[in-house]
Protein backbone atom coordinates (compact mmCIF):
# COMPACT_ATOMS: atom_id res chain seq x y z
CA UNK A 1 50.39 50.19 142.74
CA UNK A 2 47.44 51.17 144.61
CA UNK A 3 46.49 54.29 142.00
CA UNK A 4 46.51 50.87 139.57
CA UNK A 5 44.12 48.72 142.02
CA UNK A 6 42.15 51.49 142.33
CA UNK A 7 41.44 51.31 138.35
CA UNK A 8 41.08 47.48 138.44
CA UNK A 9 38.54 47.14 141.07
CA UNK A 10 36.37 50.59 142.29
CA UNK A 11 33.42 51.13 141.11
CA UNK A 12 33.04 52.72 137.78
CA UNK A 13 30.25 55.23 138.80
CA UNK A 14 32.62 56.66 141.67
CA UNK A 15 35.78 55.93 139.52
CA UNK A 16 34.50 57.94 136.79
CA UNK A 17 33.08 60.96 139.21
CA UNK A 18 36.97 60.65 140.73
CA UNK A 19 38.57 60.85 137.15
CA UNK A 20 36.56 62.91 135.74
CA UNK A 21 35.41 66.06 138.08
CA UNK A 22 39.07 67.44 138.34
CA UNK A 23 39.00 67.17 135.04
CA UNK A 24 36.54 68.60 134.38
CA UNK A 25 37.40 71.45 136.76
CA UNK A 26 40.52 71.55 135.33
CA UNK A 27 39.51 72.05 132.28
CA UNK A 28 36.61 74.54 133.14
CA UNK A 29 39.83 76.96 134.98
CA UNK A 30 41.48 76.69 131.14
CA UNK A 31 38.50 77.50 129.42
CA UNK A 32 37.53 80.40 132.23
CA UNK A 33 42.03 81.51 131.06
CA UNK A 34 40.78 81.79 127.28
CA UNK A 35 37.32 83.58 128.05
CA UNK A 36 39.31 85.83 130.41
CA UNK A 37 42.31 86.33 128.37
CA UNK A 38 40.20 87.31 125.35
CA UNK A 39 38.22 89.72 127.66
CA UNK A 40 41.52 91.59 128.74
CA UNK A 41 42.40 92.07 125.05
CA UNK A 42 38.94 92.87 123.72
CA UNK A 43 38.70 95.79 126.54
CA UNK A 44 41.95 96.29 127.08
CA UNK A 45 43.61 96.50 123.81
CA UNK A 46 39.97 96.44 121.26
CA UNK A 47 38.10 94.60 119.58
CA UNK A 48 40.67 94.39 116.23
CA UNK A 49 42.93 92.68 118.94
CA UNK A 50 40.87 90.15 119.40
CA UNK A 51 40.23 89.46 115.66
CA UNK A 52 44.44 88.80 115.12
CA UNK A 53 44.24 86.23 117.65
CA UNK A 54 41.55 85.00 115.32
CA UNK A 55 44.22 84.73 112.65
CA UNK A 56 47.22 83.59 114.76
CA UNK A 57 44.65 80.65 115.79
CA UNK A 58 45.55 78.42 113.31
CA UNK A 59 49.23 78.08 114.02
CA UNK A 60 48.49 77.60 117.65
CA UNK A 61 46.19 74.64 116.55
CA UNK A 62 48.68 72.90 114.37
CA UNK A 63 51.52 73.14 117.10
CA UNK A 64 49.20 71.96 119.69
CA UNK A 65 47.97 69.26 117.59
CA UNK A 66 51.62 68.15 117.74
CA UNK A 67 51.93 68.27 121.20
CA UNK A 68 48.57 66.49 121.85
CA UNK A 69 49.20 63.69 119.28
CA UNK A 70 52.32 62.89 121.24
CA UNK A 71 50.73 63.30 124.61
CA UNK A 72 47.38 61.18 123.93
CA UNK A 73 48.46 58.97 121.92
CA UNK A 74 51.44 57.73 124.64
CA UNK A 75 48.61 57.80 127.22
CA UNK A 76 46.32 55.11 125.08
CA UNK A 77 49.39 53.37 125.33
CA UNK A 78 50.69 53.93 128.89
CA UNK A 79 46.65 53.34 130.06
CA UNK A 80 47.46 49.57 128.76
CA UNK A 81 50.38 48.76 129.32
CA UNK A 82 49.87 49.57 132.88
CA UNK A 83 46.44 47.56 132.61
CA UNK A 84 48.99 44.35 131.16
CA UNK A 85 51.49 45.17 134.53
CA UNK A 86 53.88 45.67 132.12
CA UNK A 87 55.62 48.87 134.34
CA UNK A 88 59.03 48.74 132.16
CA UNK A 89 57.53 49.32 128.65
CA UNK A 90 55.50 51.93 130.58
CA UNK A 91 58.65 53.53 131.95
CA UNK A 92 60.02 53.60 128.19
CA UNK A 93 56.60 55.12 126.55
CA UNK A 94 57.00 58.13 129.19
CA UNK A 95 60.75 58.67 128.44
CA UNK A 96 60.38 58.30 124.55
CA UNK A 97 57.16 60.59 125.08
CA UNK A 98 59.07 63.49 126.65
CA UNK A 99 62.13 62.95 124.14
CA UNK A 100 59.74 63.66 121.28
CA UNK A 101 58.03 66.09 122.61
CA UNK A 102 61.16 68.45 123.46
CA UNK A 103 62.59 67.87 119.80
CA UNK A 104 58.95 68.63 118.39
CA UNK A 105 58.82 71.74 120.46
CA UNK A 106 62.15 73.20 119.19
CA UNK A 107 61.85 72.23 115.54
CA UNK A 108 58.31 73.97 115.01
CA UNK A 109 59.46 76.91 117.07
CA UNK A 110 62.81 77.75 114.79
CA UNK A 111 60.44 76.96 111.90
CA UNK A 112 57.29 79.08 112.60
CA UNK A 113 59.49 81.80 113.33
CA UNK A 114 61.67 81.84 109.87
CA UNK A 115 57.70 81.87 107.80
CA UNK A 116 55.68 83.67 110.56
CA UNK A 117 54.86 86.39 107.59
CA UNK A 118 54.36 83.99 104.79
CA UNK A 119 52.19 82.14 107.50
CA UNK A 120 50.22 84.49 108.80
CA UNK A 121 49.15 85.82 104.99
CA UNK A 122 48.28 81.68 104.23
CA UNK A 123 45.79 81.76 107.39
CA UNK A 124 43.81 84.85 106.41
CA UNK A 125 45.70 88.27 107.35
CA UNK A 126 44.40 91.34 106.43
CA UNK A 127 46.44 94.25 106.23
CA UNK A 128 44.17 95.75 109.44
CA UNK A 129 45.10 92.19 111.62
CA UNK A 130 48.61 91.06 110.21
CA UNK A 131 50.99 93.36 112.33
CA UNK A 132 48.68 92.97 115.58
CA UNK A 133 48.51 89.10 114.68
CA UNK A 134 52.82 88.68 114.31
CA UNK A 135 53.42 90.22 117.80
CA UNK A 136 51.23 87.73 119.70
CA UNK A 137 52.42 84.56 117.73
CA UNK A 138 56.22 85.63 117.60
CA UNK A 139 55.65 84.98 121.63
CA UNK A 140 54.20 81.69 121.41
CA UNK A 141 56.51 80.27 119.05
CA UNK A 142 59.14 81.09 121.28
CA UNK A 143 57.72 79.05 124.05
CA UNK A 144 56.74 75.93 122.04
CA UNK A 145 58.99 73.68 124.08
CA UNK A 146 57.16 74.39 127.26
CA UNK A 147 53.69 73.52 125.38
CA UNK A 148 54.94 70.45 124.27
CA UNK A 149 56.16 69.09 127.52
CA UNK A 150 53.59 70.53 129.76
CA UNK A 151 50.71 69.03 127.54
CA UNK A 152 52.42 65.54 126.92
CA UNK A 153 53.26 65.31 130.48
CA UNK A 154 49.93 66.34 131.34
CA UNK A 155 48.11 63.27 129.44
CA UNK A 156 50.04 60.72 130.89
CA UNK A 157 49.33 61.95 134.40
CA UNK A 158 45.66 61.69 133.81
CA UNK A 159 46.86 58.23 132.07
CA UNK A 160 47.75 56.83 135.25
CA UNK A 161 44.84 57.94 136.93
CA UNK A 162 46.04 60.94 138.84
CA UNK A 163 43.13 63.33 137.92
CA UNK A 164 43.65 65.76 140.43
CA UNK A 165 46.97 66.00 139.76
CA UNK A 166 46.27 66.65 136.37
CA UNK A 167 44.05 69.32 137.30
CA UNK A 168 46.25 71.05 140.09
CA UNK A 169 48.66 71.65 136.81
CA UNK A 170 46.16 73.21 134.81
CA UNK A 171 44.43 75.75 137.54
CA UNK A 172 48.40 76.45 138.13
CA UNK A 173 48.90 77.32 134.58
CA UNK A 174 45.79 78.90 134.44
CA UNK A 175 45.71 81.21 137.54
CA UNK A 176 49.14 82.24 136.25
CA UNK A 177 48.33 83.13 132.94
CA UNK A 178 45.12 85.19 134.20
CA UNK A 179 47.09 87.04 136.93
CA UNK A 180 50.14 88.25 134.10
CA UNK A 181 47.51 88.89 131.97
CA UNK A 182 46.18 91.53 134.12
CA UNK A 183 50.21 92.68 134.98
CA UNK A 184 50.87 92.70 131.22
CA UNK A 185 48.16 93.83 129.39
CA UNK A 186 46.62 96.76 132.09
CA UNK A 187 49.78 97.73 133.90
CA UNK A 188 52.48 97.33 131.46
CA UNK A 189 50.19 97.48 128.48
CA UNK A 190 52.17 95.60 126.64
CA UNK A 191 49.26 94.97 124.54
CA UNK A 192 48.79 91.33 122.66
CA UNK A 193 51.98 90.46 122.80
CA UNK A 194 51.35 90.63 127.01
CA UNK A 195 49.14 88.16 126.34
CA UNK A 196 51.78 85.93 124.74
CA UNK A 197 54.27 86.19 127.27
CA UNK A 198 51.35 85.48 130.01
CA UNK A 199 51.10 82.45 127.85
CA UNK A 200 54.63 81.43 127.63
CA UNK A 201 55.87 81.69 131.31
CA UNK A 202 52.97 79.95 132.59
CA UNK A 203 53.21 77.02 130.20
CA UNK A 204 57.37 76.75 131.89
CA UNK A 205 55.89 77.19 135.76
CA UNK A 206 53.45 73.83 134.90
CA UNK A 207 56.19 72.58 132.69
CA UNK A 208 58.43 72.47 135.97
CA UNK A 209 55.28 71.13 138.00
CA UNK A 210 54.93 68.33 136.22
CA UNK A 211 58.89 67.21 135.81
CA UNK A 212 58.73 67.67 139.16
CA UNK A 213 55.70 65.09 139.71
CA UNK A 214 57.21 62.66 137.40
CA UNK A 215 60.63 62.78 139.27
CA UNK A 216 60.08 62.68 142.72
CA UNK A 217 58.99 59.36 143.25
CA UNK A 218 54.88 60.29 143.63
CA UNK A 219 54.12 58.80 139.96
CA UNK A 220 53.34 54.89 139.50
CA UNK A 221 56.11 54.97 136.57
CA UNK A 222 59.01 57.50 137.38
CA UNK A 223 61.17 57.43 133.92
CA UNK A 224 64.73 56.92 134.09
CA UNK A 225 67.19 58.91 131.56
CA UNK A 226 67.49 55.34 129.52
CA UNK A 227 63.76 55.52 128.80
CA UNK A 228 64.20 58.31 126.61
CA UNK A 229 66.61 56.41 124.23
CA UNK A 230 63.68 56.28 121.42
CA UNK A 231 62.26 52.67 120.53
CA UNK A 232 60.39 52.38 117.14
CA UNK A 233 58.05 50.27 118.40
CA UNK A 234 56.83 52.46 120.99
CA UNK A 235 57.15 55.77 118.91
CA UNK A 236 54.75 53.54 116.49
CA UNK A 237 52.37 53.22 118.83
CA UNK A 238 52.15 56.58 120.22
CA UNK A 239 51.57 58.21 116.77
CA UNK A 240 49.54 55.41 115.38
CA UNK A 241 47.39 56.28 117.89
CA UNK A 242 47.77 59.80 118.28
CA UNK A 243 47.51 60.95 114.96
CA UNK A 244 43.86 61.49 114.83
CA UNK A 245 44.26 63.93 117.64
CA UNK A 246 46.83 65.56 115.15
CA UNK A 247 44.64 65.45 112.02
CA UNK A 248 41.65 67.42 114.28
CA UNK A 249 43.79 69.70 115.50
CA UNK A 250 45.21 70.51 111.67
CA UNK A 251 41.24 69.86 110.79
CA UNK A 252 40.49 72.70 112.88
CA UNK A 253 43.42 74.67 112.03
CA UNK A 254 42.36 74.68 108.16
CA UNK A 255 38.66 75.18 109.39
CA UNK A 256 40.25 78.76 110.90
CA UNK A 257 42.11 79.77 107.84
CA UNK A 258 38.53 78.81 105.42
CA UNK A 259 36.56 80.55 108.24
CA UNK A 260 39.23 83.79 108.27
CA UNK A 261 39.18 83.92 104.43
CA UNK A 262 35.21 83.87 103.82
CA UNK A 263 34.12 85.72 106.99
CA UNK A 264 36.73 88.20 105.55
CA UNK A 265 34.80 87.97 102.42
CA UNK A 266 31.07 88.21 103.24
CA UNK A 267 31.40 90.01 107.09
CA UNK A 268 35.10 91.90 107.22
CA UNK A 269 37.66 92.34 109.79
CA UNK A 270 34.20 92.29 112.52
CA UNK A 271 33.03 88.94 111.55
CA UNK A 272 36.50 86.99 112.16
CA UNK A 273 36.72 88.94 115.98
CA UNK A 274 33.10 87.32 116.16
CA UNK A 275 34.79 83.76 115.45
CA UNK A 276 37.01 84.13 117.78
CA UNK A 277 34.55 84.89 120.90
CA UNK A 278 32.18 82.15 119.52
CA UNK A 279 35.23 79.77 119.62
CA UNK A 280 36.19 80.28 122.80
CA UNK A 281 32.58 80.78 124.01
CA UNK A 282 31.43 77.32 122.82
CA UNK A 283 35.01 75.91 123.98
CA UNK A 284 33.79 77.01 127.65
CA UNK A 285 30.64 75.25 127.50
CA UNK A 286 32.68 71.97 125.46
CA UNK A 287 35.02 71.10 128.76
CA UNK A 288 32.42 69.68 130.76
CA UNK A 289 32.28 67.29 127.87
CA UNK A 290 36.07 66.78 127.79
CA UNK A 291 36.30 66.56 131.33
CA UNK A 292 33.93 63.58 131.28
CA UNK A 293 35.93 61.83 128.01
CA UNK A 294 39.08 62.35 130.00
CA UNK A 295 38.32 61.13 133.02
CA UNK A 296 37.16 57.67 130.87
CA UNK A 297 40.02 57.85 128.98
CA UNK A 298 42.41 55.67 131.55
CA UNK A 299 39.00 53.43 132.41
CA UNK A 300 38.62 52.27 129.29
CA UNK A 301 42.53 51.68 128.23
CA UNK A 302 42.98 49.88 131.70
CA UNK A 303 39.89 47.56 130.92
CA UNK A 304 40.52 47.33 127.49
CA UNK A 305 44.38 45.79 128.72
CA UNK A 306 43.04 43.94 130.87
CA UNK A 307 39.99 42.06 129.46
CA UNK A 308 37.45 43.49 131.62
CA UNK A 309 34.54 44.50 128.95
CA UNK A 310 32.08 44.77 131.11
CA UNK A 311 33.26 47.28 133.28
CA UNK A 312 34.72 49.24 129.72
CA UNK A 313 30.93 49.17 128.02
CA UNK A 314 29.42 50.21 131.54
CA UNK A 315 32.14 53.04 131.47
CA UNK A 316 31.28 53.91 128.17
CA UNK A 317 27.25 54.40 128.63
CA UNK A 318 27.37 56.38 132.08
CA UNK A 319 30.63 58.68 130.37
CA UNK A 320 27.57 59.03 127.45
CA UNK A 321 24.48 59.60 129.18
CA UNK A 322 26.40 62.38 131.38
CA UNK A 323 28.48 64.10 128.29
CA UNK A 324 24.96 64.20 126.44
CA UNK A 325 23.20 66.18 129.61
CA UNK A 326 26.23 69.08 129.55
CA UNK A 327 25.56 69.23 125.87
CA UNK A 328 21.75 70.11 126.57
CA UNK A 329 22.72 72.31 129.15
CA UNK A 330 24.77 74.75 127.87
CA UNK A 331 22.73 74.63 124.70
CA UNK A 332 20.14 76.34 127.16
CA UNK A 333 22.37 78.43 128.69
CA UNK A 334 24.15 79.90 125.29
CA UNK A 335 20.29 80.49 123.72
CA UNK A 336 19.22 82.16 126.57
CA UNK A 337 22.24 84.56 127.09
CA UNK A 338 24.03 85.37 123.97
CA UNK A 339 23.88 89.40 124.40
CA UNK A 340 25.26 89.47 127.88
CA UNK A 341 28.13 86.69 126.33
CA UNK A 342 29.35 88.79 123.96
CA UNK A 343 29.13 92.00 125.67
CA UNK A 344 31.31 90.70 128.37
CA UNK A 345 34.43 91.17 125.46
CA UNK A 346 32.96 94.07 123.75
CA UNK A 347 30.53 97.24 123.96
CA UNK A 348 30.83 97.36 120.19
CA UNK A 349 26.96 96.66 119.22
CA UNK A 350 28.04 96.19 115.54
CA UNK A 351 29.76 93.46 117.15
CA UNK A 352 27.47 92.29 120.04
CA UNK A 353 25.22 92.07 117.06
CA UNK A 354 26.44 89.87 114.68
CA UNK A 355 27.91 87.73 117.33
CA UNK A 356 24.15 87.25 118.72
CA UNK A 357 22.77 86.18 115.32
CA UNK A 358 25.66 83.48 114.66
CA UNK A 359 25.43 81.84 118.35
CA UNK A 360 21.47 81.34 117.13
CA UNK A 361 22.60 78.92 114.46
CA UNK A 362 25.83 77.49 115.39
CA UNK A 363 24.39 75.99 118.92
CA UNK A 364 21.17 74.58 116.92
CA UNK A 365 22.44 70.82 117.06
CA UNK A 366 25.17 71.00 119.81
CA UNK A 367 22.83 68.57 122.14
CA UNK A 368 24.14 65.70 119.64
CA UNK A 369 27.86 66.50 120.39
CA UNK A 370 28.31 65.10 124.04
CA UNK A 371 27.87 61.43 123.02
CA UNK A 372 30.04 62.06 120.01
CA UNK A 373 32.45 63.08 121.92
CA UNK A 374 32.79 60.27 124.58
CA UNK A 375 32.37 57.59 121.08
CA UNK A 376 36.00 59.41 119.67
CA UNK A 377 38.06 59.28 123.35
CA UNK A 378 36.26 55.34 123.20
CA UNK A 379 37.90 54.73 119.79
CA UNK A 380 41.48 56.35 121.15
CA UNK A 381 41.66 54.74 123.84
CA UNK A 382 41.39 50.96 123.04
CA UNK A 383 43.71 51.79 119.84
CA UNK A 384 41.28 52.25 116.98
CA UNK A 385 43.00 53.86 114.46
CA UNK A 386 40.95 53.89 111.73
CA UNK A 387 37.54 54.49 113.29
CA UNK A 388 39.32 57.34 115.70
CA UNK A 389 41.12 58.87 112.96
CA UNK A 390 37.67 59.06 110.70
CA UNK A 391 35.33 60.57 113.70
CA UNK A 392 38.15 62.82 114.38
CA UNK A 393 38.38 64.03 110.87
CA UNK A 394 34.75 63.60 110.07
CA UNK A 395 32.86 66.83 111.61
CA UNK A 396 35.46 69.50 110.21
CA UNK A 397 37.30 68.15 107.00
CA UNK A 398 34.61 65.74 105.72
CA UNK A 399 31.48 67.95 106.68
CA UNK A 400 32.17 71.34 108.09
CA UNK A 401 34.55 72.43 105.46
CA UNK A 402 32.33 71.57 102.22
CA UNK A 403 29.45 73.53 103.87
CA UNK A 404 31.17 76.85 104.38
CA UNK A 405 32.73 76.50 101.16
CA UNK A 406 28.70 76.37 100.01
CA UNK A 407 26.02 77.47 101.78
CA UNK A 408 27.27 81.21 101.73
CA UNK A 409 26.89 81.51 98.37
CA UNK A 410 23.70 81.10 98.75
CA UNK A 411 23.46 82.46 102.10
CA UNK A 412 25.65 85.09 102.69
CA UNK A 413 27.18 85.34 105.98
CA UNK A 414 24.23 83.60 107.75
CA UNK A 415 25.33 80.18 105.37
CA UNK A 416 28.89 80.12 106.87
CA UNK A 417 27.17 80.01 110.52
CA UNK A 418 24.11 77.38 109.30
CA UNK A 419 27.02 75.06 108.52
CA UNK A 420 27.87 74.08 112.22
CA UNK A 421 24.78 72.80 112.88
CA UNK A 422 24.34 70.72 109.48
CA UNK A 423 27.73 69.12 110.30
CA UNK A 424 26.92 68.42 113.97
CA UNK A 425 23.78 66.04 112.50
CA UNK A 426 25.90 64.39 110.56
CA UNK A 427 28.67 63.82 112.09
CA UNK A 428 26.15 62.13 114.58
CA UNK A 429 24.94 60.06 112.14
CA UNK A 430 28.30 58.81 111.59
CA UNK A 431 29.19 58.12 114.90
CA UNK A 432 26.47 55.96 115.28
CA UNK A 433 27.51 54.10 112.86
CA UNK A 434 30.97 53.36 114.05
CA UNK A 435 29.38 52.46 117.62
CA UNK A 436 27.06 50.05 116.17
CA UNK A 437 29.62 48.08 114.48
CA UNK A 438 32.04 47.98 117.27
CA UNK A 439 29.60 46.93 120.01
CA UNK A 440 29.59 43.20 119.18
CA UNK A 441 33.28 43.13 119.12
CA UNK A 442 33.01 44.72 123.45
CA UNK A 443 30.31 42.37 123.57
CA UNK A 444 32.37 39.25 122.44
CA UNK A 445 36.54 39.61 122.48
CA UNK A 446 36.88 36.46 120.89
């Protein structure tokens, strides 16, 4: 009850530096995992290594983006319930939460496993990255239950308000995976597949963190075994809400397989290992931006509950003004430094290269991403559907996709990395939009 008072009454400038800077650390320490992790393959397995987990990418989005949709979309709904008091319909959206998120975890695992060949081939393949690409994602499929849980579990600890918390889990999962990593990969040399297992058994160690949190009496809502019993209503909810997070995730997973299958065509087996530094490159430099959403994300649910517009739209500027300066920062930083980036993965100068000319156009509008990013978590978490579900869809199905389906047939290989910054602009555009029509309605409830 006092975590609760805490997000009724504190100021919102020091509520949102609480919530959101171990998120944002958090989220820097899993970012830090995927830029080391990719360094140990790229130098200790090579560079073709890290061009199958390029290919296996896509798979990992999809069963994320089922994990996520579950885990955001119950913690919109825990954030208000908890802002209406009502504790017992919070209780049941944590228990239905975890019940869907075990079954989800064991039915994608049995079937990714049965199709892993067909696919792998579907996302992009070559013959060079196929074999290398099936012996990392065999892993991960294997361990889908622990992703499921640990990342569900994870939102609705940051839903109550328990940033640090939330953080502790993912520098625990993180440190873990970085340290087998180096056991796996160097010592064992396991090769990708090290990499996998690194994954796996430190997605189960914050898996058992978290149960642990949520059972022990130090959450605001401990779930009893009845809460699990699924209720429609609830499971409504939850992937009413959550589905947008889905659709991005499955946005971005078809994004992969188009971006596998042309950089295949116009830049070979090189260019896709390129796409999957600049991914995780640009992901680095994006978790400042989703620490700051995250940390708003239980401010604005809580407010929206409970009425309190004023403090939501004063949430909702600061979250903006701060996500837009780590968008112009690292902006500076990646224009700056894009040979020493890239040659921290590879000494291949084909490579170091081609990765230097496609960080010059991709980062040419990312300044206009930090506010579009705090508009989306806005949407999500006062339980827009519609507008959430568009902006989350908008940048890669409705703009992204088109332009690398175009511009390098005009363009060549430099078209499929002028469409990021095209889509960024208008993606902008059309977050504006949505924010100008919703601000009367957090101006006036009525």
């Amino acid at each position: 009850m006092q975590q609760k008072q805490i997000l009724d009454d504190e100021n919102v400038g020091r509520l949102l530096f609480k919530l959101s800077v171990p998120a944002i650390v958090g989220m820097f320490v899993m970012a830090l995992y995927n830029i080391v992790d990719t360094i140990f393959v790229g130098k200790g397995v090579g560079t073709m290594a890290i061009g199958a987990l390029s290919i296996a990418f896509p798979l990992q989005m999809i069963t994320m983006g089922f994990s996520q949709m579950i885990g955001i979309g119950a913690a919109s709904l825990l954030s208000r319930s908890l802002g209406e008091g009502n504790i017992d319909k919070a209780g049941k959206i944590i228990g239905n939460a975890l019940a869907i998120a075990v079954c989800s975890g064991l039915v994608l695992s049995g079937l990714g496993l049965i199709f892993i060949e067909q696919i792998l081939s579907l996302f992009g393949a070559t013959d060079t990255l196929a074999p290398v690409a099936e012996k990392y994602i065999s892993v991960i499929l294997i361990g889908l239950v622990f992703q499921a849980l640990s990342m569900t579990m994870n939102n609705m600890v940051r839903a109550e308000g328990r940033a640090r918390v939330a953080m502790m889990t993912m520098i625990i999962g993180a440190v873990g995976n970085i340290i087998l990593d180096a056991l796996f990969i160097l010592k064992f040399h396991w090769g990708v597949a090290g990499a996998a297992w690194a994954t796996v058994i430190s997605q189960s160690i914050t898996t058992a963190f978290l149960i642990h949190f949520f059972y022990s009496g130090r959450a605001i809502v401990r779930p009893r075994w009845v809460h699990w019993r699924l209720d429609k209503g609830i499971l409504h909810s939850i992937f009413s809400v959550g589905i947008a997070t889905f659709a991005r995730h499955s946005a971005m997973s078809i994004l992969s397989m188009i971006m596998n299958r042309t950089l295949a065509n116009f830049g070979g087996d090189m260019a896709i290992a390129v796409y999957g530094i600049l991914f995780r490159v640009l992901m680095f430099v994006f978790m400042p931006m989703m620490g700051i959403a995250q940390g708003m994300q239980p401010i604005v649910g809580f407010n929206y509950g409970a009425g309190r517009f004023d403090r939501l739209r004063h949430t909702v500027r600061l979250a903006m003004i701060i996500s837009s300066a780590f968008s112009i920062i690292g902006t500076l930083i990646l224009s700056l430094f894009p040979k020493p980036i890239f040659n921290l993965f590879s000494n291949d100068i084909t490579l170091i290269n081609m990765g230097r000319q496609a960080l010059h156009w991709v980062i040419r509008a990312f300044p206009l991403v930090g506010f579009q990013v705090v508009a989306a978590t806005m949407f999500q978490a006062i339980g827009k559907v519609v507008p959430n579900f568009i902006l989350s869809l908008s940048r890669q199905i409705f703009f992204l996709i088109p332009l690398i389906l175009i511009l390098p047939r005009y363009y060549q290989l430099t078209g499929v990395w002028m469409a990021f910054p095209v889509s960024d602009i208008l993606s902008a555009i059309l977050t504006t939009i949505f924010l100008l029509r919703i601000r009367k309605e957090l101006q006036d409830p009525s």
